[in-house]
Protein backbone atom coordinates (compact mmCIF):
# COMPACT_ATOMS: atom_id res chain seq x y z
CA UNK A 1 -1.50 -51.77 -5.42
CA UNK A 2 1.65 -48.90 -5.70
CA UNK A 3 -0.33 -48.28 -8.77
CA UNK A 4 -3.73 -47.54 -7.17
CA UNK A 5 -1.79 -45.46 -4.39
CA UNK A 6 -0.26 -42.98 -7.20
CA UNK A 7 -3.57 -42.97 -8.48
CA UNK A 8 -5.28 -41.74 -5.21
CA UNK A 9 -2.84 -39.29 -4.11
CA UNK A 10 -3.28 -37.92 -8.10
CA UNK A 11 -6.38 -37.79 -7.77
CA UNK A 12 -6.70 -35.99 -3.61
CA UNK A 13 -4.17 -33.38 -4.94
CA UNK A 14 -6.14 -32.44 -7.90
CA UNK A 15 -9.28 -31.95 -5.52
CA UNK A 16 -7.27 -30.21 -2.72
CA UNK A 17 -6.00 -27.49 -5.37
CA UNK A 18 -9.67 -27.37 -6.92
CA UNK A 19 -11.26 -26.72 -3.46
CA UNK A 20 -8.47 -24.16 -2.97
CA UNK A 21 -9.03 -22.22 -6.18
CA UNK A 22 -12.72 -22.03 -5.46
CA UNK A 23 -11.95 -20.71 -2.30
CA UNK A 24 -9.56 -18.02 -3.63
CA UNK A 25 -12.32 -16.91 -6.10
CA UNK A 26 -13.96 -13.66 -5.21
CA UNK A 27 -17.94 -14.44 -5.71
CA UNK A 28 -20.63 -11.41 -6.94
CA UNK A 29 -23.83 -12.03 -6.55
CA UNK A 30 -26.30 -9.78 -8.49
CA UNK A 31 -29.98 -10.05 -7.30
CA UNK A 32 -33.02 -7.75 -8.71
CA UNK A 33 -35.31 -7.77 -11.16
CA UNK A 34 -35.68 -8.35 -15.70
CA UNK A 35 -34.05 -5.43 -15.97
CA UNK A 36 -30.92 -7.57 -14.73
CA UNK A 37 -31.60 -11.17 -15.25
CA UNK A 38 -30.67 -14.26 -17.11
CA UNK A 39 -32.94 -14.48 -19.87
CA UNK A 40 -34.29 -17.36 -21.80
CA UNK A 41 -33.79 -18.48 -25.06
CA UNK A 42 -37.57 -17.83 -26.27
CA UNK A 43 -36.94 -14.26 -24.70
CA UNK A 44 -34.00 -13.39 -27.57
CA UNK A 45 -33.32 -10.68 -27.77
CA UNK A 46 -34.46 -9.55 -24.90
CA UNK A 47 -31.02 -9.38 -22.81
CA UNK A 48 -30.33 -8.49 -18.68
CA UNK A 49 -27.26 -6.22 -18.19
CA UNK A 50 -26.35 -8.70 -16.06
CA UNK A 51 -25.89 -10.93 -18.65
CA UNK A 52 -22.79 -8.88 -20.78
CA UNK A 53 -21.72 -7.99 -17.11
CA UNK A 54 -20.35 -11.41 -16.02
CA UNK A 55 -18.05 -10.88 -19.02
CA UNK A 56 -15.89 -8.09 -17.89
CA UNK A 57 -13.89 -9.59 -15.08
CA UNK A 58 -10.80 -12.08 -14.76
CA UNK A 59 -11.12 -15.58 -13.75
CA UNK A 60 -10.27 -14.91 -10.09
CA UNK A 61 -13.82 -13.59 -10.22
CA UNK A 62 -17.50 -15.24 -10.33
CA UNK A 63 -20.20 -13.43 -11.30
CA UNK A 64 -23.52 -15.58 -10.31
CA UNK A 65 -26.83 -13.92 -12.18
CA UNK A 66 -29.79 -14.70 -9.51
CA UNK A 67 -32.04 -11.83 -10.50
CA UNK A 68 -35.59 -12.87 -11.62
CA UNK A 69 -38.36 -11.71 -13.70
CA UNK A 70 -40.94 -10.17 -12.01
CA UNK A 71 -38.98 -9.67 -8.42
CA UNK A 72 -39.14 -7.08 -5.75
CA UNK A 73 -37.45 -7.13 -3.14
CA UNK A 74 -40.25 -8.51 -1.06
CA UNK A 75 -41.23 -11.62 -3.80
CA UNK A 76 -37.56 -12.42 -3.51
CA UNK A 77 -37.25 -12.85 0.36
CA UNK A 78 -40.54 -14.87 0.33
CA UNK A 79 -39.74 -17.19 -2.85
CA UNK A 80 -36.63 -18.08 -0.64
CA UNK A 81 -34.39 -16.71 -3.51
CA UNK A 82 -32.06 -14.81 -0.62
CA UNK A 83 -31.29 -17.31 1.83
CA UNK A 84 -29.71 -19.86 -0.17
CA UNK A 85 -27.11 -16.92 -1.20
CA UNK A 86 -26.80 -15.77 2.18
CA UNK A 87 -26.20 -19.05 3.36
CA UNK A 88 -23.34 -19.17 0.53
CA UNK A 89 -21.49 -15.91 1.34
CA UNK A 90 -18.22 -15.82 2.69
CA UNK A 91 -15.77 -12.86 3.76
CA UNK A 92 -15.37 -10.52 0.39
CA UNK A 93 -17.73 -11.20 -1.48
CA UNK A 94 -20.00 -8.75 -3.14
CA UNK A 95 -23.74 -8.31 -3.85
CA UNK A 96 -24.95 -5.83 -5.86
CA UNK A 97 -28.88 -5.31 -5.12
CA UNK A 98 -30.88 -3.92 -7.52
CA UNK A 99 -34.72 -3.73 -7.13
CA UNK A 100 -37.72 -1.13 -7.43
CA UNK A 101 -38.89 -1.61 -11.09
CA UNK A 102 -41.70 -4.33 -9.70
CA UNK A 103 -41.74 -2.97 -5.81
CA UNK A 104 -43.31 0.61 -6.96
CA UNK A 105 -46.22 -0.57 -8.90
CA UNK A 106 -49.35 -0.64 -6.48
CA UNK A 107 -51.49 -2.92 -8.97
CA UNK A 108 -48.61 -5.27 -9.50
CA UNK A 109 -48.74 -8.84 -6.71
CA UNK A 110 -45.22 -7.60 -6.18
CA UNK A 111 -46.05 -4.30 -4.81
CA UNK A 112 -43.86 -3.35 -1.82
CA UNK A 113 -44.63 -0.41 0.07
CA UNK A 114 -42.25 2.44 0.66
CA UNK A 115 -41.62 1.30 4.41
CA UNK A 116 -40.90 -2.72 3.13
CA UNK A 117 -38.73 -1.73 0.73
CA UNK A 118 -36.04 -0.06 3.18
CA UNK A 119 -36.76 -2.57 5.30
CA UNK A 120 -36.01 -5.27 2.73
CA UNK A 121 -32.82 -3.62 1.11
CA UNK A 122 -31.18 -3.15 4.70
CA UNK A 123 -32.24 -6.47 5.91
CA UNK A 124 -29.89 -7.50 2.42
CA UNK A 125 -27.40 -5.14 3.99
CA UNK A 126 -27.32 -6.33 6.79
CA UNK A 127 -27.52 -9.81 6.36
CA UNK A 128 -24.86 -10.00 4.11
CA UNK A 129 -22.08 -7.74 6.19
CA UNK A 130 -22.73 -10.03 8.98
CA UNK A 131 -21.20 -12.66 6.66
CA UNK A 132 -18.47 -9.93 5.62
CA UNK A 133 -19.23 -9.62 2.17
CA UNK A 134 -19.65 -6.59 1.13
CA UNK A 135 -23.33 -5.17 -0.51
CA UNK A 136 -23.51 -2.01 -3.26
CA UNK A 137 -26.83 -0.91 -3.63
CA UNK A 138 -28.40 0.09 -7.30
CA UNK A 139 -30.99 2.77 -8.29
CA UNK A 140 -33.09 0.83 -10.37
CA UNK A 141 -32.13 1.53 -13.97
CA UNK A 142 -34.30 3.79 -16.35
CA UNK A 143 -36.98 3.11 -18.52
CA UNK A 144 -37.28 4.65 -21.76
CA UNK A 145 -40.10 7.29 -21.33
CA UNK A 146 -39.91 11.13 -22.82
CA UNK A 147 -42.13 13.79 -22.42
CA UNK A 148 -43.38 15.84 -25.36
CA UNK A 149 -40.26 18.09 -25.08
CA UNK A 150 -38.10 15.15 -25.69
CA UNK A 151 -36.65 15.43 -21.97
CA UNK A 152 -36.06 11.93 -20.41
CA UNK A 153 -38.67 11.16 -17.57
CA UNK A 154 -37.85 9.98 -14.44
CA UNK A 155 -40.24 6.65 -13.76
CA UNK A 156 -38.09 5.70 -10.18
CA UNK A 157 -38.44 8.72 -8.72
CA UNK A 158 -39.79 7.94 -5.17
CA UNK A 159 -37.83 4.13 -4.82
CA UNK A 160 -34.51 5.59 -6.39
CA UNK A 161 -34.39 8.05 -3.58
CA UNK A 162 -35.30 5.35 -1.48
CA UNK A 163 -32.72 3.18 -2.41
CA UNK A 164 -30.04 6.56 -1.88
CA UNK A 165 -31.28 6.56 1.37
CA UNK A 166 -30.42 3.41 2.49
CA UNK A 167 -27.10 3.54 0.95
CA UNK A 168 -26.05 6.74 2.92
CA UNK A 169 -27.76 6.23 6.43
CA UNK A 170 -26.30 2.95 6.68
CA UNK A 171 -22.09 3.80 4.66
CA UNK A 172 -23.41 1.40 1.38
CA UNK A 173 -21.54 1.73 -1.57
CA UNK A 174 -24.19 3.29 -4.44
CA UNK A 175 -24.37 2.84 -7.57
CA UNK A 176 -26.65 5.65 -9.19
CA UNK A 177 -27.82 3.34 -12.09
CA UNK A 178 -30.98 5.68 -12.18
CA UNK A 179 -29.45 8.63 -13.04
CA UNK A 180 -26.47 7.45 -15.37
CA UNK A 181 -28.76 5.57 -17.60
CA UNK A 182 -31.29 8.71 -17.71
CA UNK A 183 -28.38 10.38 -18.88
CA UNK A 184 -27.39 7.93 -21.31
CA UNK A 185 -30.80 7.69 -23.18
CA UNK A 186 -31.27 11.73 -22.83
CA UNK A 187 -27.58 11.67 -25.01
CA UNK A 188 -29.42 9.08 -27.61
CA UNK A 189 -32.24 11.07 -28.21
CA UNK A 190 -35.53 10.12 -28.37
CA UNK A 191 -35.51 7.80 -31.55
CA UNK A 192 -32.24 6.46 -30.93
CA UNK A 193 -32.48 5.56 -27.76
CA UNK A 194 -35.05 3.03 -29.26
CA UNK A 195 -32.07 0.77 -30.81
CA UNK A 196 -30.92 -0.28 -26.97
CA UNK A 197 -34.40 -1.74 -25.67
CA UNK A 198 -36.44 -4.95 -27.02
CA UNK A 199 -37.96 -3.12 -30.35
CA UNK A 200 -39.05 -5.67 -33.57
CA UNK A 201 -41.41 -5.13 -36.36
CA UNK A 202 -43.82 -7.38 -37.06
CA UNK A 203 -41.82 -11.19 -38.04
CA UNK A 204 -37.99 -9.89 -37.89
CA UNK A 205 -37.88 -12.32 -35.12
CA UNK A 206 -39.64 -15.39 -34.41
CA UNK A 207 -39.78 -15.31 -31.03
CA UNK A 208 -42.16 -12.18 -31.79
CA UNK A 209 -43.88 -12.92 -34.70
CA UNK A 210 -46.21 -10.05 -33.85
CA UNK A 211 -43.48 -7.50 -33.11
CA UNK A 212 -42.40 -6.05 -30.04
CA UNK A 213 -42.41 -2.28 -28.35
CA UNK A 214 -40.79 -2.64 -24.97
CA UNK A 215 -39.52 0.05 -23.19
CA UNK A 216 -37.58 -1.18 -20.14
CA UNK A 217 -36.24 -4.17 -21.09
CA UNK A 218 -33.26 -4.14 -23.02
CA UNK A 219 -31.83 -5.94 -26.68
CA UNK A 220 -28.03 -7.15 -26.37
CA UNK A 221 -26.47 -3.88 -27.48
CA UNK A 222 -28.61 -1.42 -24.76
CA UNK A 223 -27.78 -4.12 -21.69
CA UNK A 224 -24.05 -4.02 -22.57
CA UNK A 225 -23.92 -0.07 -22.32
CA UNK A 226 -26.08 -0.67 -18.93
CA UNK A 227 -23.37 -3.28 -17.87
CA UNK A 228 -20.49 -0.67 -18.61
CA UNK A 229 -22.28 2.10 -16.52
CA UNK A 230 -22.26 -0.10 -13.66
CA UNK A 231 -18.46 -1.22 -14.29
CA UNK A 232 -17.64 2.73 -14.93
CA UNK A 233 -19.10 3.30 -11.42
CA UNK A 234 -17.01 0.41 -9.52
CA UNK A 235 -14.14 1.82 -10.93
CA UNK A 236 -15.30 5.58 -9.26
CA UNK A 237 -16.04 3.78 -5.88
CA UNK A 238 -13.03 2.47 -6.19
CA UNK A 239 -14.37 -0.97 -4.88
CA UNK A 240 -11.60 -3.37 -4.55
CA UNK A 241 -13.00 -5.96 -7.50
CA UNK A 242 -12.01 -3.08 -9.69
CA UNK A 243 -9.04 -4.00 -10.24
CA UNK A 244 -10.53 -7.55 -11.57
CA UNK A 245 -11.79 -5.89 -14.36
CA UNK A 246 -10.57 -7.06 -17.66
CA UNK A 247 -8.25 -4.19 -19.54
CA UNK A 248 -8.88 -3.45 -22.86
CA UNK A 249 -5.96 -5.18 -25.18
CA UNK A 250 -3.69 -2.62 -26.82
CA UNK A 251 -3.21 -3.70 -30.58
């Protein structure tokens, strides 16, 4: 009986100091669109920057990848994909919110109009201060279009500025994913740029046997240097999970 006692009180401590770790964790929530999500194994290479992302930070933080295929910010309310984060969210958390590649598109079903889409991105704000945490918005990040100059075009125009406005009318943090990444694949070139998004001739991968040209979603390499924009920008904010960023190790 002493035995089972020993046992038990083991056993309650272990789950007391489990329950208090979890709590101690700082949780980030990233919700959007492909451009950011978890991707499948048939989908290789195809990779989310949110995917390299949730590699960049200590264990004191969580990074939890809810961003789906195909998602505006409208889609996402409706599927219920929101509330069971909100209902999770306690006082420091984060969620970065980063939508507008499948809300601009009139002949997509996930079409959101200009008015929605504010409405939807503060109703994210909103919700999710009155729990404490704390929301960054994202310009959605770029696709990889040129004109015949070789100039980098700008596909988010109208819902990146959108996005901008929230963030200042309402004191969000931004992060200008929209116009780093521009900048990033004007600095490739045109034919570089190429080697960061899902490009494969004809059978180099089997999960494409017929090839693949895609121009906004990205191959491991191009959604790690999307991930390290946004971690360059939390560091400029200054946001407080900054400093939960893992430091290079000096050899």
């Amino acid at each position: 009986m002493k035995f089972l006692k020993q046992i038990s009180f083991v056993f309650l401590a272990v789950m007391v100091l489990a329950f208090n770790q979890a709590k101690d964790k700082t949780t980030l929530y990233l919700i959007g669109d492909s451009t950011m999500s978890q991707k499948s194994i048939k989908a290789y290479p195809e990779t989310g920057w949110g995917m390299p992302f949730t590699h960049f930070f200590d264990s004191t933080v969580v990074v939890e990848n809810h961003a789906q295929n195909g998602r505006s910010t409208r889609t996402f309310i409706e599927e219920n994909r929101w509330q069971p984060i909100l209902n999770k969210l306690k006082k420091g958390d984060y969620v970065f919110i980063q939508f507008g590649h499948n809300d601009e598109v009139p002949s997509k079903k996930s079409y959101t109009t200009e008015k929605d889409f504010k409405a939807n991105l503060l109703k994210f704000v909103k919700e999710s201060k009155s729990k404490k945490a704390i929301p960054v918005l994202i310009t959605p990040v770029a696709r990889r279009k040129f004109n015949a100059e070789g100039k980098i075009v700008d596909t988010h125009e109208v819902y990146a500025a959108l996005v901008r406005e929230v963030a200042k009318k309402n004191k969000v943090p931004l992060i200008d994913l929209s116009v780093s990444s521009m900048k990033l694949l004007q600095d490739f070139g045109v034919e570089k740029s190429a080697h960061l998004f899902n490009h494969l001739a004809p059978g180099q991968n089997p999960n494409y046997p017929s090839g693949k040209i895609d121009d906004t979603h990205f191959n491991e390499l191009g959604a790690r240097y999307m991930a390290q924009l946004v971690l360059a920008e939390i560091k400029s904010l200054n946001l407080a999970i900054s400093s939960k960023i893992i430091k290079p190790v000096k050899k």
